[in-house]
N, C-alpha and C. Protein backbone atom coordinates (compact mmCIF):
# COMPACT_ATOMS: atom_id res chain seq x y z
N UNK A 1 -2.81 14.89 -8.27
CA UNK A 1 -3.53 16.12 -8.06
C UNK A 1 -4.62 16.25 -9.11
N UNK A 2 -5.94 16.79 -8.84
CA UNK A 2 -6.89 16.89 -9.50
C UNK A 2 -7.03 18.53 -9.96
N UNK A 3 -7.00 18.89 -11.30
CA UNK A 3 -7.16 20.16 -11.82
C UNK A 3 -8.57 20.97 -11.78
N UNK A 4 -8.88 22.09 -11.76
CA UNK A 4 -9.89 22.52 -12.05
C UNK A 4 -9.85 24.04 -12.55
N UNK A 5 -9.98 23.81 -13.79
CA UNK A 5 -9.02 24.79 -14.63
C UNK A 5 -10.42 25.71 -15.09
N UNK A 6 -10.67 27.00 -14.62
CA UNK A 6 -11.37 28.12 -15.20
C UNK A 6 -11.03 29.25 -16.03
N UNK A 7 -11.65 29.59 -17.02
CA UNK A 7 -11.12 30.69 -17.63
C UNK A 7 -12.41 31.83 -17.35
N UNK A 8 -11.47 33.16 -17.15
CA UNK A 8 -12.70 33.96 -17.26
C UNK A 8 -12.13 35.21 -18.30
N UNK A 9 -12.48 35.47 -19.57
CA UNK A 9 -12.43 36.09 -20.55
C UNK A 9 -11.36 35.88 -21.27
N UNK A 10 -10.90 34.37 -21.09
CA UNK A 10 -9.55 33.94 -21.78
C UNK A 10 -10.39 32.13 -22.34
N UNK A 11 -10.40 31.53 -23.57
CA UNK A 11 -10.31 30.22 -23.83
C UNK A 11 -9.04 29.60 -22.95
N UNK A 12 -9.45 28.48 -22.17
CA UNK A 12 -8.49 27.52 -21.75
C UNK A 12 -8.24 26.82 -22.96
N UNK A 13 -7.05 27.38 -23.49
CA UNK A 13 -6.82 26.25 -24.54
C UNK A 13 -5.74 24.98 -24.17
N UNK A 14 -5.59 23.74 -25.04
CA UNK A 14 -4.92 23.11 -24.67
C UNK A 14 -3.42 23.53 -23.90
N UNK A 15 -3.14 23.90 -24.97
CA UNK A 15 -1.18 24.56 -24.52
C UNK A 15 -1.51 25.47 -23.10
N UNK A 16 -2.49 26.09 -22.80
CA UNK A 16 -2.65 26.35 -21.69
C UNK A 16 -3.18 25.42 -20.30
N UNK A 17 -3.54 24.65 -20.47
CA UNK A 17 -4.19 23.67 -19.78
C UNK A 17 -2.92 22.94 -19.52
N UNK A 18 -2.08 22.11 -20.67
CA UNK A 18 -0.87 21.71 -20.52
C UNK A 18 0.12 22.55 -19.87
N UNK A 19 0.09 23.56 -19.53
CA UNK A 19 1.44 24.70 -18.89
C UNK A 19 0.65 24.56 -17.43
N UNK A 20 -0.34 24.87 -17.19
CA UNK A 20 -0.66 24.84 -15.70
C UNK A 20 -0.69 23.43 -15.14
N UNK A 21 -1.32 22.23 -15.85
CA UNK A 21 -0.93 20.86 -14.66
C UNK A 21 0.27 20.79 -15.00
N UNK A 22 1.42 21.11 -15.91
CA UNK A 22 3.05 20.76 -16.00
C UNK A 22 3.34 21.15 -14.90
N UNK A 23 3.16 22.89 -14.54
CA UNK A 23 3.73 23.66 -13.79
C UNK A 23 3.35 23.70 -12.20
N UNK A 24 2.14 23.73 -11.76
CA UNK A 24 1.15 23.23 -10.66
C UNK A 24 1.20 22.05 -10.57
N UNK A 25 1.56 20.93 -11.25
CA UNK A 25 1.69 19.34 -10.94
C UNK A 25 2.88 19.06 -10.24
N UNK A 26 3.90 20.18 -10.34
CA UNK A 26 5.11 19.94 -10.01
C UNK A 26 4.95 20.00 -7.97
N UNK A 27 3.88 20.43 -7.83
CA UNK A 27 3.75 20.62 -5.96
C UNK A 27 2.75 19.63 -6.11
N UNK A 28 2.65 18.56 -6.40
CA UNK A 28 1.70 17.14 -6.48
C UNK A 28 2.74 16.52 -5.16
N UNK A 29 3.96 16.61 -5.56
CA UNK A 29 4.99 15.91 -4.36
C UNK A 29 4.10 16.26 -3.39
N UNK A 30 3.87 17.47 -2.80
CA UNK A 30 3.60 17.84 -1.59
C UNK A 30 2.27 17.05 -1.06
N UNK A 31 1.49 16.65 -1.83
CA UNK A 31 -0.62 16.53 -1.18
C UNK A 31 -0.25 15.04 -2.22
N UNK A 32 -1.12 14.32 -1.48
CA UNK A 32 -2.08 13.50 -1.37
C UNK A 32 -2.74 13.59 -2.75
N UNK A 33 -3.12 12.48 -4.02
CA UNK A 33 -3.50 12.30 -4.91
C UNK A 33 -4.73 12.71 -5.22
N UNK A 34 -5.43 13.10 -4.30
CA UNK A 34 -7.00 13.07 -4.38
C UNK A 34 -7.34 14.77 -4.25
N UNK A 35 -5.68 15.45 -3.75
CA UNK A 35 -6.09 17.13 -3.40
C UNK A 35 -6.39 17.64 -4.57
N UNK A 36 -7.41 18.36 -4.67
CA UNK A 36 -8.09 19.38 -5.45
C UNK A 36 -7.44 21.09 -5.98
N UNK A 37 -6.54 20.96 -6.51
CA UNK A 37 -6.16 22.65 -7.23
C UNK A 37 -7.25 23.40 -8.35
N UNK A 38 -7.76 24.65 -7.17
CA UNK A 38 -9.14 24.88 -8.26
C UNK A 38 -7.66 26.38 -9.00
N UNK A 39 -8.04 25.96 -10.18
CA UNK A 39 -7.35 27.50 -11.13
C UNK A 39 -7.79 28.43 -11.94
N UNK A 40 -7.71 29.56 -11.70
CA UNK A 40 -8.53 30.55 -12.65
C UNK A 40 -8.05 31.23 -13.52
N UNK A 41 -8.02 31.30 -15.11
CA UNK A 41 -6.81 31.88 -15.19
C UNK A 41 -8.21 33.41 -16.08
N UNK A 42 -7.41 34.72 -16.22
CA UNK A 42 -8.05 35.85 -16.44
C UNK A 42 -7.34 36.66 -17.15
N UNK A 43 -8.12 37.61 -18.28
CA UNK A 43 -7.44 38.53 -18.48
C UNK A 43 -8.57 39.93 -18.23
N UNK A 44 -8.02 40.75 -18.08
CA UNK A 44 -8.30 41.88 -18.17
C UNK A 44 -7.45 43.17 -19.07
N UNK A 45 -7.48 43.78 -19.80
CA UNK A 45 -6.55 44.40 -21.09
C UNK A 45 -5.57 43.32 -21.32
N UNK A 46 -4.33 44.43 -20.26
CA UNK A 46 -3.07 42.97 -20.36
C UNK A 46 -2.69 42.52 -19.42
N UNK A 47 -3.70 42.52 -18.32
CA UNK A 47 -3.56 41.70 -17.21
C UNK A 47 -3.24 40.34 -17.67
N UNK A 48 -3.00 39.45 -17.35
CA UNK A 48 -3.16 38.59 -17.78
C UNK A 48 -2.92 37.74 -15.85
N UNK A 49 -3.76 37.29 -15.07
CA UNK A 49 -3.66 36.83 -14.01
C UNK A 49 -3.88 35.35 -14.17
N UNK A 50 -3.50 34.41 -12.64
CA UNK A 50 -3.59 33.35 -12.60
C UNK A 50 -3.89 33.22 -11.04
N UNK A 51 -4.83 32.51 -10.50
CA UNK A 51 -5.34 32.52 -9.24
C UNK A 51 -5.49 31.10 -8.76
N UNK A 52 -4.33 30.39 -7.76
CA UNK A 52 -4.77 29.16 -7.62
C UNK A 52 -5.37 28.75 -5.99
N UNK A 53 -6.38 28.21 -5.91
CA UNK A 53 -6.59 27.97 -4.21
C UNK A 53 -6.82 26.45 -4.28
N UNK A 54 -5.93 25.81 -2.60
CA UNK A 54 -5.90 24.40 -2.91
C UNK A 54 -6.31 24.37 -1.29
N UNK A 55 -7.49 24.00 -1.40
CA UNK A 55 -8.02 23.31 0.17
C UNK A 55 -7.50 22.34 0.41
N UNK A 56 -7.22 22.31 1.78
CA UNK A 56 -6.61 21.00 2.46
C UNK A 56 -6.74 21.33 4.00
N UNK A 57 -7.72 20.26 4.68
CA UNK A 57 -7.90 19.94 5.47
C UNK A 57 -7.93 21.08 6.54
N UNK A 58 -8.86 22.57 6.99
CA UNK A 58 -9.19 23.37 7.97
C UNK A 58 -7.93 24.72 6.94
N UNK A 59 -7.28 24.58 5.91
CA UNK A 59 -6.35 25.53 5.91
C UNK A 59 -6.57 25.95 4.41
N UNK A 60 -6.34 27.10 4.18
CA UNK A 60 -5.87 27.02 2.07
C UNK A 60 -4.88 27.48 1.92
N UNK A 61 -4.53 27.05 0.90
CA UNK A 61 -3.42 27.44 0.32
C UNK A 61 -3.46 28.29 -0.82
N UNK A 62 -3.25 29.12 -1.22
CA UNK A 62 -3.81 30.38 -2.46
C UNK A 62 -2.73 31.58 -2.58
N UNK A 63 -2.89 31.86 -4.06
CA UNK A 63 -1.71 32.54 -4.47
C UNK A 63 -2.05 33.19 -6.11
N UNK A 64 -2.55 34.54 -5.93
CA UNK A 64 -2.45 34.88 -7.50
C UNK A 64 -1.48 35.67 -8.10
N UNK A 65 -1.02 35.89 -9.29
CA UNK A 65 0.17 36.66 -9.76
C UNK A 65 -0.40 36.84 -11.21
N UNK A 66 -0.08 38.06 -11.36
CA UNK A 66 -0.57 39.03 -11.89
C UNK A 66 0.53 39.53 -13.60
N UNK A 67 0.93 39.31 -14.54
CA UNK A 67 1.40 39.47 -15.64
C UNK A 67 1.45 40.16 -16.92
N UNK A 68 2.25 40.05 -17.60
CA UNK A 68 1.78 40.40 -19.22
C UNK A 68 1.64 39.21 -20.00
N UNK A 69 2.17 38.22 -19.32
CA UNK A 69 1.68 36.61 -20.26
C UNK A 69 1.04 35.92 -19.30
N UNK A 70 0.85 35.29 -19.34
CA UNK A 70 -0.18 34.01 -19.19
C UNK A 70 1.32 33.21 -18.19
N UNK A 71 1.92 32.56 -19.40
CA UNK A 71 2.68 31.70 -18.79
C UNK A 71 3.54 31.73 -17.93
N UNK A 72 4.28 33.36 -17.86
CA UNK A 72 4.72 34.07 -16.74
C UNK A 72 4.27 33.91 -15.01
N UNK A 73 2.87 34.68 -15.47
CA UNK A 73 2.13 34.09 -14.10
C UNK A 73 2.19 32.80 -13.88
N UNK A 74 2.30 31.60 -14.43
CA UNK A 74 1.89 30.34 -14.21
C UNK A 74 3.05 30.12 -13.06
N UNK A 75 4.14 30.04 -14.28
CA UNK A 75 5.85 30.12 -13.58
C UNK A 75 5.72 30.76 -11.94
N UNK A 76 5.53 32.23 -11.95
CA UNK A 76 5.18 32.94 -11.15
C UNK A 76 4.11 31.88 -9.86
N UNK A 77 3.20 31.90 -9.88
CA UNK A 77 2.50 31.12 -8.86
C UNK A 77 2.92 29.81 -8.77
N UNK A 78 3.56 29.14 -9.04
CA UNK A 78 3.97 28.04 -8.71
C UNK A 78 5.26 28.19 -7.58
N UNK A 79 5.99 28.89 -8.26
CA UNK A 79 7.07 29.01 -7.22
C UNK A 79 6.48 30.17 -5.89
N UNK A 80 5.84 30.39 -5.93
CA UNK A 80 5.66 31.50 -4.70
C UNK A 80 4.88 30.36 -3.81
N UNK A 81 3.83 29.73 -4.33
CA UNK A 81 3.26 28.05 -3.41
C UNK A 81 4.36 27.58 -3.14
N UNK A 82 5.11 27.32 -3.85
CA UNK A 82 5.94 26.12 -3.10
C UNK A 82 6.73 26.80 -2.43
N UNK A 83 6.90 27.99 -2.38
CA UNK A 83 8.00 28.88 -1.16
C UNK A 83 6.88 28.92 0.14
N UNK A 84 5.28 28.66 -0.05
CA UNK A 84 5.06 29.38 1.30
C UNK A 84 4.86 27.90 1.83
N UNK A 85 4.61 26.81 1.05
CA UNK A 85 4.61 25.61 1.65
C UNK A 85 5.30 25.14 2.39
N UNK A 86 7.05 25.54 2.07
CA UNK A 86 8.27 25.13 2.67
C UNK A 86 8.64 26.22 3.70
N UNK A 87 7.77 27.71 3.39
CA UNK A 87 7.70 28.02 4.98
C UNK A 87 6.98 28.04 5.95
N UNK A 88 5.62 27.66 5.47
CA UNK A 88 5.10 27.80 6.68
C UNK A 88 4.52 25.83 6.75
N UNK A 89 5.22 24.84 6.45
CA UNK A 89 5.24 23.74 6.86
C UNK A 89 4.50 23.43 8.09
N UNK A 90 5.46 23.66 9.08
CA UNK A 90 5.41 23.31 10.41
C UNK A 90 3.95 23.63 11.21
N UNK A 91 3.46 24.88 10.20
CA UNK A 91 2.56 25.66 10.75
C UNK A 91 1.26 25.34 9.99
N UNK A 92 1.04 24.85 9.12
CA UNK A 92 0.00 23.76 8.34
C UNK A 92 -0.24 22.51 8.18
N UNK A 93 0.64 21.98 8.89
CA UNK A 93 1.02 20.21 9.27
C UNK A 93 0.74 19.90 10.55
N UNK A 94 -0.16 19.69 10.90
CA UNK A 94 -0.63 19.79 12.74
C UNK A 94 -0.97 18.18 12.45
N UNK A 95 0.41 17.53 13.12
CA UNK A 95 0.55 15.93 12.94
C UNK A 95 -0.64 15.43 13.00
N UNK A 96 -1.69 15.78 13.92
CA UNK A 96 -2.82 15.11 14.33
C UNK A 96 -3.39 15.12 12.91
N UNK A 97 -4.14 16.36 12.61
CA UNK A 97 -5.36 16.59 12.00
C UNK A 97 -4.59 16.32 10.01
N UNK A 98 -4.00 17.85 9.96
CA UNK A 98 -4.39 17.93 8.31
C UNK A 98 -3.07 16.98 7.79
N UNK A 99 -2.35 16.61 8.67
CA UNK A 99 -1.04 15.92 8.01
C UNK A 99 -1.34 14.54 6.98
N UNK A 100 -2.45 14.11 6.98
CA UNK A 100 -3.34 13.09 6.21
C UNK A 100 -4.03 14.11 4.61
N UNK A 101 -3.69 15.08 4.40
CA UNK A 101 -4.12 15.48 3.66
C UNK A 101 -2.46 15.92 2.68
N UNK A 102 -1.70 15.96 3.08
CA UNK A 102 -0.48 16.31 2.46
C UNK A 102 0.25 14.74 2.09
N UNK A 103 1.37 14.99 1.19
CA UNK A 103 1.83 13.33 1.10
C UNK A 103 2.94 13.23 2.05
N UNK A 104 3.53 11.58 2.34
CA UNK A 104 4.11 11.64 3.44
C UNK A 104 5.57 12.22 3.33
N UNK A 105 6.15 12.93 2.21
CA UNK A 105 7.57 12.87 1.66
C UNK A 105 7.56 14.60 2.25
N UNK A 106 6.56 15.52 2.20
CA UNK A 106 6.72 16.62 2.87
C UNK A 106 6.20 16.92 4.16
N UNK A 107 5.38 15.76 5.02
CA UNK A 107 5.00 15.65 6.28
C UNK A 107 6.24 15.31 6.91
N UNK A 108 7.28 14.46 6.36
CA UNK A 108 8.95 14.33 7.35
C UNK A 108 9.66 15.15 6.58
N UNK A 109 9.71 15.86 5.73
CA UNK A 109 10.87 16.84 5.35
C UNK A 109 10.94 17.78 5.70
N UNK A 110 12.07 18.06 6.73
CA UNK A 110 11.96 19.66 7.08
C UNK A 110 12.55 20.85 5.92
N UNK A 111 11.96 21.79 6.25
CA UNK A 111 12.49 22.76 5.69
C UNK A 111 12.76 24.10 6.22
N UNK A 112 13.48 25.18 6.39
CA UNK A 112 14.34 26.19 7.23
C UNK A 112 13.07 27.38 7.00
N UNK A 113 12.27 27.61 8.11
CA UNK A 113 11.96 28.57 8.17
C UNK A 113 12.41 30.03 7.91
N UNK A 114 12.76 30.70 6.65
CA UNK A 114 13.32 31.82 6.45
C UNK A 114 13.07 32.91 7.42
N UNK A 115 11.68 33.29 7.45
CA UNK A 115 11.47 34.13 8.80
C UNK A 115 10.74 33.41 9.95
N UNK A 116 10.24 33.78 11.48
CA UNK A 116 9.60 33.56 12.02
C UNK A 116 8.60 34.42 12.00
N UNK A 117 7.56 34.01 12.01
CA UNK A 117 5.96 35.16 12.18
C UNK A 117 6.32 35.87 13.78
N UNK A 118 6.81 37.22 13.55
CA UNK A 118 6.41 37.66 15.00
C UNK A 118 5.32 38.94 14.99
N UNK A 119 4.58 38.69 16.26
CA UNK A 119 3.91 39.85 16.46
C UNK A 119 4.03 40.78 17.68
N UNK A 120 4.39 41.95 16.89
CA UNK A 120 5.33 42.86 17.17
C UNK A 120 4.28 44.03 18.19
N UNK A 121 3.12 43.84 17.66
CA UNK A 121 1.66 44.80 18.77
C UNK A 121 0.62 43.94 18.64
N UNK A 122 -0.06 44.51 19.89
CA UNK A 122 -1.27 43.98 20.10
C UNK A 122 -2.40 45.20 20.51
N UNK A 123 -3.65 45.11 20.12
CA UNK A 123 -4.41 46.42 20.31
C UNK A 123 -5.65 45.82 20.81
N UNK A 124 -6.27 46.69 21.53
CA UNK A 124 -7.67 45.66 22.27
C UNK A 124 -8.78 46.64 21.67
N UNK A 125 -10.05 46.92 21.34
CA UNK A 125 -10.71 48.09 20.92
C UNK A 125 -12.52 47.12 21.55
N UNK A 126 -12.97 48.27 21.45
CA UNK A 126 -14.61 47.84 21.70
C UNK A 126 -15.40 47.36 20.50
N UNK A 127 -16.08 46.33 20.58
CA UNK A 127 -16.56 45.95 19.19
C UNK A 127 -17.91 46.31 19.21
N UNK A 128 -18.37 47.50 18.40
CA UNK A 128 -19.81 47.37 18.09
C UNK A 128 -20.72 47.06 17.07
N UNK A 129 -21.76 46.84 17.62
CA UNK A 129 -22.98 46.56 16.38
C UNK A 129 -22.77 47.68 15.28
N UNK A 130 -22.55 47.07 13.83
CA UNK A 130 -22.79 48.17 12.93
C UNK A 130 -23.32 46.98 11.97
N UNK A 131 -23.64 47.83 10.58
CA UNK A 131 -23.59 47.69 9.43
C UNK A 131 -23.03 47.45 8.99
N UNK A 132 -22.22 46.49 7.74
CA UNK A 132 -21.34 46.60 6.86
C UNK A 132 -20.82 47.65 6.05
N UNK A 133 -21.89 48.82 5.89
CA UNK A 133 -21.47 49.67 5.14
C UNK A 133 -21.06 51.21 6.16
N UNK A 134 -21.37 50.84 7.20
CA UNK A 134 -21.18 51.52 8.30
C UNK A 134 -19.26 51.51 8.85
N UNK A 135 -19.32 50.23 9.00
CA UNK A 135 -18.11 49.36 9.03
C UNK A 135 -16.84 50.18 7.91
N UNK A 136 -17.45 50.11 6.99
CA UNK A 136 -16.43 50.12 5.99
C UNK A 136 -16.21 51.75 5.96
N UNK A 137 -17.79 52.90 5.83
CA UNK A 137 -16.98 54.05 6.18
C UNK A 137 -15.90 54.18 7.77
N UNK A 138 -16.31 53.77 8.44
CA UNK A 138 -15.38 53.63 10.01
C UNK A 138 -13.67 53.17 9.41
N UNK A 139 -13.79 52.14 8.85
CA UNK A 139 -12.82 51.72 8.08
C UNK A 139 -12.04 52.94 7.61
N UNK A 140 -12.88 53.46 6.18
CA UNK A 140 -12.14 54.78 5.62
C UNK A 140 -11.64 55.96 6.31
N UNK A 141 -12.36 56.07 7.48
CA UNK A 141 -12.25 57.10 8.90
C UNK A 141 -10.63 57.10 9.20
N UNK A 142 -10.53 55.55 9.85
CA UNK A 142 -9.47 55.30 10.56
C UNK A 142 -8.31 54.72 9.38
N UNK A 143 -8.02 55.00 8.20
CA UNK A 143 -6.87 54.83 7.16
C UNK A 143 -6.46 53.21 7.06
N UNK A 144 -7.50 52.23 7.24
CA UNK A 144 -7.06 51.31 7.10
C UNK A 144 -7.53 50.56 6.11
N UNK A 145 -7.22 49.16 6.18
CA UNK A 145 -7.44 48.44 4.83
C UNK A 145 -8.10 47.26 5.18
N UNK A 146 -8.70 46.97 6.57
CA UNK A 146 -9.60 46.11 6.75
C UNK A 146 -10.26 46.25 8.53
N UNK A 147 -11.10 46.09 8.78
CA UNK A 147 -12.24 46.50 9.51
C UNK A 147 -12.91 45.38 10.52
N UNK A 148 -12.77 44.91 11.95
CA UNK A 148 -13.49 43.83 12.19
C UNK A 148 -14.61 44.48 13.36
N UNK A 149 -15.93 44.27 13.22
CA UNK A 149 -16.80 44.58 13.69
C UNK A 149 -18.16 43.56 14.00
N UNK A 150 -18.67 43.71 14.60
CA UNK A 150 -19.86 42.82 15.08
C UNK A 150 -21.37 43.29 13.80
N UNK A 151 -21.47 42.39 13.22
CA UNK A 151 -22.33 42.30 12.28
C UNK A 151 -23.75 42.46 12.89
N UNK A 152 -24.54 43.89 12.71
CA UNK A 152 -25.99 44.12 13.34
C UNK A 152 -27.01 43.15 12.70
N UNK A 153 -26.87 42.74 11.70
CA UNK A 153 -28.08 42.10 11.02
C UNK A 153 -27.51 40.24 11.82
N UNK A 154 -26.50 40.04 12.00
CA UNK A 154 -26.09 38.75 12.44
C UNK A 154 -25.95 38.63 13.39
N UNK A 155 -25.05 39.60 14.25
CA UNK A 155 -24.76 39.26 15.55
C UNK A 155 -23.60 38.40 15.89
N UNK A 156 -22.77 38.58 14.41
CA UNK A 156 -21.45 37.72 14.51
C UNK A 156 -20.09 38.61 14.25
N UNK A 157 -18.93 38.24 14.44
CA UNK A 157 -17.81 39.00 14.35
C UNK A 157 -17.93 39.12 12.39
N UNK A 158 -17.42 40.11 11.83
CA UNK A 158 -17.16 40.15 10.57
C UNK A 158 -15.99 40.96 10.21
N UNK A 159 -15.47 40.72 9.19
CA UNK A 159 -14.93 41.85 8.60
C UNK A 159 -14.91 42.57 7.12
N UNK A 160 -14.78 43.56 7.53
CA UNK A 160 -14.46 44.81 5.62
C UNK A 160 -13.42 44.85 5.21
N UNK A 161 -12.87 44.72 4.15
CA UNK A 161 -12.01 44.83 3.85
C UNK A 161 -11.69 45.68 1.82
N UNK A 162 -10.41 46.05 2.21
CA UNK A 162 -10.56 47.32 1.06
C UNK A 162 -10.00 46.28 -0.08
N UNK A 163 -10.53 46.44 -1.49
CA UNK A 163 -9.75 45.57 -2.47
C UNK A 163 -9.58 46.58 -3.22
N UNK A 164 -8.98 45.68 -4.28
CA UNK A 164 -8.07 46.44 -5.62
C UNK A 164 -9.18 47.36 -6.35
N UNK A 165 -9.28 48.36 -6.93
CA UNK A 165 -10.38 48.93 -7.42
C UNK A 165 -11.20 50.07 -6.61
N UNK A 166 -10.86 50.42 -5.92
CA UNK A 166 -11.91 51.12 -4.40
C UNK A 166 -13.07 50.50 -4.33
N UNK A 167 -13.18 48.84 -4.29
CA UNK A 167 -14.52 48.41 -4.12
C UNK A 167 -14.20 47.48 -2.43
N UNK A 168 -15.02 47.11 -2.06
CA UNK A 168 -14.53 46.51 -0.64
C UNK A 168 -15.52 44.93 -0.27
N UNK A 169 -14.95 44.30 0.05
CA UNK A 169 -15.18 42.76 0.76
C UNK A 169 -15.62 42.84 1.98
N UNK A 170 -16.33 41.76 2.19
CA UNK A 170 -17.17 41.09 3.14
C UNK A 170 -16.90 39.63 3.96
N UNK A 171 -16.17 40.04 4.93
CA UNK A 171 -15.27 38.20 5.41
C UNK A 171 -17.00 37.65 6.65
N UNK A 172 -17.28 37.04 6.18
CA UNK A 172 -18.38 36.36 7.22
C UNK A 172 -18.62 35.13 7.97
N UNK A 173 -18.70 34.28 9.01
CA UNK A 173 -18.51 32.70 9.37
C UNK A 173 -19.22 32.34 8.87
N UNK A 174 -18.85 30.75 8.33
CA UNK A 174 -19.72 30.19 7.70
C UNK A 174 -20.68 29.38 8.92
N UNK A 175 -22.00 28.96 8.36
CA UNK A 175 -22.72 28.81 9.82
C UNK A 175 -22.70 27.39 9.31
């Protein structure tokens, strides 16, 4: 596995650098030598967060956890990856395509789906041309926490979405 270790208002120091490939190296079993783990690690007062996203082949894999240490979170995101790896396996391993991107010891190992994904409603609504910022009051209107609407300046599906802070996101296709 290849590291890519960011700090944002924290020095990556060694002993830190060493705790995240120890701890994040340990799901190396799972991918292919060449997969890329980008890591961010942050503080804010005593936040102290850790944010890892690992592309592989049409899917990501990503997971941040949030602390009073550093190394906590590390601990913390490692095991929550390797829990969603071993559940949702079946459902990120599409023999054809990305199974060349994982190694072959977790492409034949099964593992017990704890839950099944069910969906429990379905809702149909009219999609119109708006704004993004249009979008997002509509959003605040209707008590929700994310928004999909037809982008006026694009002409493509998008969505709003509410984040931590009362500030809000922008999901867009890449062209």
């Amino acid at each position: 596995m290849k590291f890519i270790i960011l700090g944002k208002n924290i020095e990556v120091t060694p002993g830190l650098r060493s705790a995240v490939e120890e701890k994040i190296g340990k799901l190396e079993k799972y991918f292919n030598p060449d997969t890329e783990a980008h890591v961010t690690l942050s503080v804010e007062k005593d936040r102290q967060k850790i944010e890892v996203t690992i592309p592989v082949k049409g899917n990501i894999i990503r997971s941040e956890q949030v602390s009073n240490d550093m190394y906590v979170s590390i601990d913390l995101v490692e095991e929550i990856i390797e829990r969603q790896l071993k559940k949702y396996k079946n459902k990120i391993v599409d023999k054809q395509q990305a199974a060349s991107a994982f190694s072959k010891m977790y492409v034949e190992n099964e593992y017990m789906d704890e839950e099944e994904i069910k969906i429990v409603r379905s809702k149909k609504f009219d999609i119109k041309p708006m704004y993004p910022e249009d979008a997002c009051i509509q959003m605040e209107l209707l008590g929700h926490n994310f928004f999909v609407f037809i982008n006026a300046e694009t002409d493509q599906v998008n969505v709003v979405y509410k984040r931590k802070g009362d500030t809000y996101g922008l999901i867009e296709p890449e062209e």
